[in-house]
Protein backbone atom coordinates (compact mmCIF):
# COMPACT_ATOMS: atom_id res chain seq x y z
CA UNK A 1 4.87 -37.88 4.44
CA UNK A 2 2.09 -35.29 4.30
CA UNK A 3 4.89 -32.82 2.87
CA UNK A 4 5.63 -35.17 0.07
CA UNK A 5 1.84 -36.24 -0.35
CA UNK A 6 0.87 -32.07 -0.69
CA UNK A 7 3.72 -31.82 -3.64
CA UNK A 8 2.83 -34.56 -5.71
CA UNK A 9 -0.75 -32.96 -5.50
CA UNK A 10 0.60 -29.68 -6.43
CA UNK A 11 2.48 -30.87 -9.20
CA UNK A 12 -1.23 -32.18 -10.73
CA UNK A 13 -2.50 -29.40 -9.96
CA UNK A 14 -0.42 -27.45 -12.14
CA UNK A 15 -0.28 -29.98 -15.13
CA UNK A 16 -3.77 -29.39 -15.32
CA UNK A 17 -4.44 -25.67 -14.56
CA UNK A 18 -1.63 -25.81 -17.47
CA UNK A 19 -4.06 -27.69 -19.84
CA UNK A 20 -6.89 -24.77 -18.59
CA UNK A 21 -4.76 -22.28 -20.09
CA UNK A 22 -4.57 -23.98 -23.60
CA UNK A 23 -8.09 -24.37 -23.58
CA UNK A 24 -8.59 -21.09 -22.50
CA UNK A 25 -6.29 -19.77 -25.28
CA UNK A 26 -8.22 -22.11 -27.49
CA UNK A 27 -11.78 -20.62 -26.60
CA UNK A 28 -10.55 -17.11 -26.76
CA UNK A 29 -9.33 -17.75 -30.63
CA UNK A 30 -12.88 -19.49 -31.58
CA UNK A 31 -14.42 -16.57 -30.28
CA UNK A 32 -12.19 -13.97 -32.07
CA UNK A 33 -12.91 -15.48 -35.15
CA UNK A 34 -16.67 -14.92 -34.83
CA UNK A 35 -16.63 -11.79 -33.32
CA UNK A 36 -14.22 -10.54 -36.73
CA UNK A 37 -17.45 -12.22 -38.83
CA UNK A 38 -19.59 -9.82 -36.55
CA UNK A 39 -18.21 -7.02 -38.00
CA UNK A 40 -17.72 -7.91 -41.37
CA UNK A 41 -21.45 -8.76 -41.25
CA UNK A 42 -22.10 -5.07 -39.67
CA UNK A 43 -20.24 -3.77 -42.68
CA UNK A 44 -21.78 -5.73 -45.32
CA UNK A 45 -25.36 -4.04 -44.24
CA UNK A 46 -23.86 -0.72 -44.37
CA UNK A 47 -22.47 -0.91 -47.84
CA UNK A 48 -24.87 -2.98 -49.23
CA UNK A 49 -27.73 -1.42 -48.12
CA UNK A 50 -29.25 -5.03 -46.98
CA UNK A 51 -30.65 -6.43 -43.88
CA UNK A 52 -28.95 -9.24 -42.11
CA UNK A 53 -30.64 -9.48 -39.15
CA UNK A 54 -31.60 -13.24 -39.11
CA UNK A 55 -27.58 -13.68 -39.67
CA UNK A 56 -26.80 -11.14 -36.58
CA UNK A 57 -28.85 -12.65 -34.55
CA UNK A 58 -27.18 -16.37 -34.56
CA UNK A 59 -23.97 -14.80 -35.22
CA UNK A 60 -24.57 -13.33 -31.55
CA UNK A 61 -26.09 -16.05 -29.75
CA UNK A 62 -22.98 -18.16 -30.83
CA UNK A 63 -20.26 -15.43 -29.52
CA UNK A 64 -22.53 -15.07 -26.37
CA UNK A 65 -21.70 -18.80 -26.21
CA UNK A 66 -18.15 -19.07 -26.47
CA UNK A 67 -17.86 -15.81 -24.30
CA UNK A 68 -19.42 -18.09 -21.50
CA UNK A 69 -17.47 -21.46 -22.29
CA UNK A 70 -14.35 -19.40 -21.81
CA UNK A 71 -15.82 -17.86 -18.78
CA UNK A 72 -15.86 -21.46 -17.20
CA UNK A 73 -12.98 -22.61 -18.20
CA UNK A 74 -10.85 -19.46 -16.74
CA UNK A 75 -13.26 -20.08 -13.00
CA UNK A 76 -12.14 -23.35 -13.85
CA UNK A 77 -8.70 -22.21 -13.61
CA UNK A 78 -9.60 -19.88 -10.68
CA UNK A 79 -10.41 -23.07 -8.99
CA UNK A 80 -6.85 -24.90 -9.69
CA UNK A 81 -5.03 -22.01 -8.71
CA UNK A 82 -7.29 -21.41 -5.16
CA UNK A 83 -6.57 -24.78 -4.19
CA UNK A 84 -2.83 -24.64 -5.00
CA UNK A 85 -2.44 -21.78 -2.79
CA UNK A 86 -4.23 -23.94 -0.09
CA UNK A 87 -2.07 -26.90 -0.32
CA UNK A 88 0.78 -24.01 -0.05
CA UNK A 89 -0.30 -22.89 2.67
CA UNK A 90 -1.05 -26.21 4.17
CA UNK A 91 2.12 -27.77 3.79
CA UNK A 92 4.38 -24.39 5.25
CA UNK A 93 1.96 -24.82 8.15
CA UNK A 94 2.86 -28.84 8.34
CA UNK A 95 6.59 -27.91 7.88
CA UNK A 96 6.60 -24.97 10.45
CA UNK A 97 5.18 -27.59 12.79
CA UNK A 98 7.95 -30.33 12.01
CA UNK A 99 10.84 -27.36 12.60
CA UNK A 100 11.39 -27.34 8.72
CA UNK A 101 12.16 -23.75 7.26
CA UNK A 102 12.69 -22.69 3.65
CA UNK A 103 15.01 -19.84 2.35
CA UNK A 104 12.27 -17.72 1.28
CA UNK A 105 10.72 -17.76 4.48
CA UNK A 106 12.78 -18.10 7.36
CA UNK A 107 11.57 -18.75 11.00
CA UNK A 108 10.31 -14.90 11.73
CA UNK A 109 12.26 -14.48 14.84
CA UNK A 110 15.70 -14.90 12.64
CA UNK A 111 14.12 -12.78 9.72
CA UNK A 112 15.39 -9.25 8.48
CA UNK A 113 12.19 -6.56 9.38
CA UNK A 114 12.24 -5.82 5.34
CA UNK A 115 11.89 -9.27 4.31
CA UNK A 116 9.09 -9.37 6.38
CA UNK A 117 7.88 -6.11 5.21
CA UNK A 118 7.82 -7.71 1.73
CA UNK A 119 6.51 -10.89 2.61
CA UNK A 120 3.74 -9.21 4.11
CA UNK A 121 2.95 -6.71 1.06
CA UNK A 122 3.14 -9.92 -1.48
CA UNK A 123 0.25 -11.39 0.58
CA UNK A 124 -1.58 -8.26 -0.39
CA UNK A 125 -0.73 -8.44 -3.81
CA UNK A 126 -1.63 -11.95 -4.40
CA UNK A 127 -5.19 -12.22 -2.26
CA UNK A 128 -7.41 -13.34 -4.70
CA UNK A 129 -9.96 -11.40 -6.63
CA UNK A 130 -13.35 -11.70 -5.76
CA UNK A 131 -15.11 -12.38 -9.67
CA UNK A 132 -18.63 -13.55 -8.69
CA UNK A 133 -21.39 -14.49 -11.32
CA UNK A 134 -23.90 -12.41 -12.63
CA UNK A 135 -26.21 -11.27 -9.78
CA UNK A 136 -24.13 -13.15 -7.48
CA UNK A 137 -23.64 -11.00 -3.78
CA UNK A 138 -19.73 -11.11 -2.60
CA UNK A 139 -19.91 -13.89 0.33
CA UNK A 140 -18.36 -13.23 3.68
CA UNK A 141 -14.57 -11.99 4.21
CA UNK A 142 -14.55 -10.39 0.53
CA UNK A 143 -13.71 -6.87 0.79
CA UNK A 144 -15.76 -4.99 3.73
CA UNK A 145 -17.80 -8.22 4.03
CA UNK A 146 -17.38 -9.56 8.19
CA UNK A 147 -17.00 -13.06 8.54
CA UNK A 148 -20.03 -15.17 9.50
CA UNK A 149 -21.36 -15.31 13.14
CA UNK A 150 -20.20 -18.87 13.77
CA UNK A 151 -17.35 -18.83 11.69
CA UNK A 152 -13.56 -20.09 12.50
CA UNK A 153 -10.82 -19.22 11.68
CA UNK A 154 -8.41 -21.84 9.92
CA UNK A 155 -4.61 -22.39 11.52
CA UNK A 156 -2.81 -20.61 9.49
CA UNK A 157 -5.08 -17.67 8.43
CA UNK A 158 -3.92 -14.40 9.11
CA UNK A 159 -6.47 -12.34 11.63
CA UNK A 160 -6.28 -8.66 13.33
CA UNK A 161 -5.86 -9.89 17.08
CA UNK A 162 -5.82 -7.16 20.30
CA UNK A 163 -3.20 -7.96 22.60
CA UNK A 164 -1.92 -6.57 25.55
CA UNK A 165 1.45 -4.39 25.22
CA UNK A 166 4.43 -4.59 27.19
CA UNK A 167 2.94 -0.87 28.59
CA UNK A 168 -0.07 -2.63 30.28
CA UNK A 169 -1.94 -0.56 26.96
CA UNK A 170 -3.57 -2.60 24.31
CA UNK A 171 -3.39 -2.96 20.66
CA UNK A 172 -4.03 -4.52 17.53
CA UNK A 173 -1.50 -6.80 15.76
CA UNK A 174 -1.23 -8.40 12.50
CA UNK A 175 -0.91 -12.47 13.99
CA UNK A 176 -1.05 -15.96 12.64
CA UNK A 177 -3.72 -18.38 13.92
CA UNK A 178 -2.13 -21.16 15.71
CA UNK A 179 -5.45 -23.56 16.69
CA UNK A 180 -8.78 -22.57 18.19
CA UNK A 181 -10.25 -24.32 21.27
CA UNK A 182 -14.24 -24.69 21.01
CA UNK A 183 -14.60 -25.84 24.41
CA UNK A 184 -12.80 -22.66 25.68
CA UNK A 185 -13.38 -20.66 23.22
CA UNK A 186 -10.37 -19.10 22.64
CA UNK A 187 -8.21 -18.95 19.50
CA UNK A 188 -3.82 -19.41 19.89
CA UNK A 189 -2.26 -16.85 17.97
CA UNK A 190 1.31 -15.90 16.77
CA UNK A 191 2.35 -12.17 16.52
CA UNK A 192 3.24 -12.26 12.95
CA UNK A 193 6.58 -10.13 13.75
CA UNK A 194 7.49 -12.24 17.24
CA UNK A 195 6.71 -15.93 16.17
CA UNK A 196 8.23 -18.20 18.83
CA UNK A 197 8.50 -15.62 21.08
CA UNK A 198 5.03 -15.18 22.91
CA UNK A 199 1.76 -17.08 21.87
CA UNK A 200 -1.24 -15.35 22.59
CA UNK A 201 -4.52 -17.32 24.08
CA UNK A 202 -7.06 -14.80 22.86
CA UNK A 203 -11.31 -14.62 23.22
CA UNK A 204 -13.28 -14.89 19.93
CA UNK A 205 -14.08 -11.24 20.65
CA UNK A 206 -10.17 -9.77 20.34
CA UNK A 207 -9.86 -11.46 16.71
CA UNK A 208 -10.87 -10.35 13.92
CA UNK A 209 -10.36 -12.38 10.47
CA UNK A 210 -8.62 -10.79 7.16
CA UNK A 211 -9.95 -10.57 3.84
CA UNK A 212 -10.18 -13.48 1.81
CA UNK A 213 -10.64 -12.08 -1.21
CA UNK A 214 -10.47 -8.41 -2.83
CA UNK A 215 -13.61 -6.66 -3.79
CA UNK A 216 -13.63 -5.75 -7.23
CA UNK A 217 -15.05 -1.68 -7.08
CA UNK A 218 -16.06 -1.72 -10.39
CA UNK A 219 -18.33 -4.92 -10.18
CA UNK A 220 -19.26 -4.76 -6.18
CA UNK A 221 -18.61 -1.55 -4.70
CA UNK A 222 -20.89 -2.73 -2.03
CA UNK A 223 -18.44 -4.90 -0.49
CA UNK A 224 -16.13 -1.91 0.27
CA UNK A 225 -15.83 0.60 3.20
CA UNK A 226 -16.97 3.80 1.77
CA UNK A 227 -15.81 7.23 2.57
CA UNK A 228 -15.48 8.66 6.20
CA UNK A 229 -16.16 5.18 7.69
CA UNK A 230 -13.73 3.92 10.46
CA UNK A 231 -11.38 1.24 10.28
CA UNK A 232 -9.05 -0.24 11.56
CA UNK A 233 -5.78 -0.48 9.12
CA UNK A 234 -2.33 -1.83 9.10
CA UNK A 235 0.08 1.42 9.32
CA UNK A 236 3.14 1.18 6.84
CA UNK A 237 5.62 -0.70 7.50
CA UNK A 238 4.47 -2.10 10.54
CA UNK A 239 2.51 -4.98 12.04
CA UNK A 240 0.11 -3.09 14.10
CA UNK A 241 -3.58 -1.74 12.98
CA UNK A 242 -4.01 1.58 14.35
CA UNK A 243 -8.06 3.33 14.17
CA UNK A 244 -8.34 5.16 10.68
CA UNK A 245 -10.95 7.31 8.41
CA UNK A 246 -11.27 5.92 4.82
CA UNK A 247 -9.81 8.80 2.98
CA UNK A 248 -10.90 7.51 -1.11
CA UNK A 249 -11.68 3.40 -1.14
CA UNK A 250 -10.45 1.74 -3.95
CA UNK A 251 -11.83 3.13 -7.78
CA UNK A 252 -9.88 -0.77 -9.31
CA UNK A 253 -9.44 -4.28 -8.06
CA UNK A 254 -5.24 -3.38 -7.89
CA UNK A 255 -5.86 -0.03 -5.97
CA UNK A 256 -5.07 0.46 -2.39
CA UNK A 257 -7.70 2.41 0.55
CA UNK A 258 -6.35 6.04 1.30
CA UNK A 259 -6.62 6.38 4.94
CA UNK A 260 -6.33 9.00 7.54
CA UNK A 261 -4.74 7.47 10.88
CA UNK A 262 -5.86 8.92 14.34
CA UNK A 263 -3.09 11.14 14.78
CA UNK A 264 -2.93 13.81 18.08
CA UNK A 265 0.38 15.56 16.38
CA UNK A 266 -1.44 17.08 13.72
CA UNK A 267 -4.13 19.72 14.13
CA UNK A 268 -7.24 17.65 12.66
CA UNK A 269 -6.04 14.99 14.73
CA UNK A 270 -5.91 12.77 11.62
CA UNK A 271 -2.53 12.02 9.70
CA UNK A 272 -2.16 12.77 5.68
CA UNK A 273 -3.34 10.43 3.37
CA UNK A 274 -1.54 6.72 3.33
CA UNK A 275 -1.98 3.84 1.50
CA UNK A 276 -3.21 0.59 3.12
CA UNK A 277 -4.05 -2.64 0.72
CA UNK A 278 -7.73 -3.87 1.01
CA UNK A 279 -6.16 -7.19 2.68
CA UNK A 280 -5.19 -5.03 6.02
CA UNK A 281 -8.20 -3.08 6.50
CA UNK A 282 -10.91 -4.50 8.61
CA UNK A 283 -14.04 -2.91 10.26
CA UNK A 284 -13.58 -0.96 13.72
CA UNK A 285 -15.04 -2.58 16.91
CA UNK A 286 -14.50 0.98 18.82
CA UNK A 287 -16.70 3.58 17.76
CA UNK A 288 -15.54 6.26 20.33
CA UNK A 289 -12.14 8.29 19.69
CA UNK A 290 -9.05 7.74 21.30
């Protein structure tokens, strides 16, 4: 029932984030046109050696004004699309619960390590951008940004969690939150690359929560982890976070961190550069080196 309750949302949802894009298309072509009188008006004064300044002035004020209407109708949009991906989310968590798997995304014990593998990196691509208002500070789990003292992490969500190995050693995996206990408090987790295998009952301490949304470097390079800082990153093509120096961060909202991994087999003890996507880097707990 809640299954067929979340699509008949969804399919709202989209009807009108579909009418958001006409408008938006609308808005954008009212504020062409006044933006082409803009210049014409810029020209006029050139050639004809007159002052239109009373003109330029509400000419401006009126394409400051559309600029903003379309601003709030694409957030608007923003919005649609945000809670879309939350009923999405919502109703693969109520169907993984019921025993009900789709094609695309097969229980993980039964799926192929490279569908995983791309699974994984079209979370990445898809985390949402961070586009705050003017003056307007990222909020927490954006970028760099840790996650509120008292917050919780949602079933679902996808958190850097420090289990013990099969060694006796410990490490960080890449896991699914399962529930979270506040009388114990302890969080359930899923290793993202054993589900059904082994659940982990974990202290708030040995989790910590992804990114929510990607910092935008060119608007709030605040909200990243700058140069030389440690980290703790997902290495490619694996599930595990392994300690790491930020190599370059991120110069555009698509760019990835460079890292350097803790690595004993090279002389600097660090690795070459790699690539890690700003949804699998998260701040370092340790400060001393392995």
């Amino acid at each position: 029932m809640a299954l067929v309750s979340a699509d008949s949302r969804i399919a709202e949802l989209l009807g009108e984030l579909h009418q958001l894009i006409k408008q938006t298309q609308e808005e954008r072509s009212r504020s062409e046109h006044n933006l082409v009188n803009i210049q014409k008006t810029h020209e006029r004064m050139q050639t004809e050696n007159k002052s239109k300044k009373i003109l330029l002035r509400g000419l401006y004020t009126t394409a400051k004004a559309d600029a903003e209407a379309e601003c709030n109708v694409l957030r608007r949009a923003l919005d649609k699309i945000a809670e879309i991906k939350s009923l999405l989310e919502e109703r693969r968590i109520a169907a993984k619960i019921a025993g009900i798997y789709s094609e695309a995304e097969p229980p993980r014990k039964t799926m192929r390590r490279g569908v995983l593998m791309t699974l994984l990196q079209q979370s990445a691509m898809t985390l949402p951008l961070w586009i705050g208002k003017p003056g307007e500070k990222p909020p927490p789990l954006c970028g760099a940004v840790p996650a509120a003292g008292d917050y919780v992490a949602k079933p679902g969500d996808k958190v850097a969690a420090r289990v013990k190995a099969l060694e006796g050693d410990e490490q960080w995996i890449l896991a699914e939150v399962v529930s979270y206990s506040h009388a114990a408090n302890k969080y359930e987790v899923d290793d993202i690359d054993e589900e059904g295998k082994e659940r982990h009952t974990l202290s708030r301490r040995r989790i910590i929560p992804l990114p929510q949304w990607k910092t935008n470097p060119e608007t709030d390079p605040e909200a990243l982890f700058h140069k030389d800082q440690l980290v703790l990153a997902l290495y490619p093509q694996t599930t595990c976070f392994y300690r790491a120096l930020i190599h370059a961060p991120p110069q555009r909202p698509q760019d990835d961190y460079s890292v350097l991994f803790e690595d004993t087999s090279y002389a600097d003890g660090y690795s070459p550069p790699l690539n890690v996507a700003q949804r699998y880097v998260v701040a370092c707990k340790e400060t001393k080196k392995k």
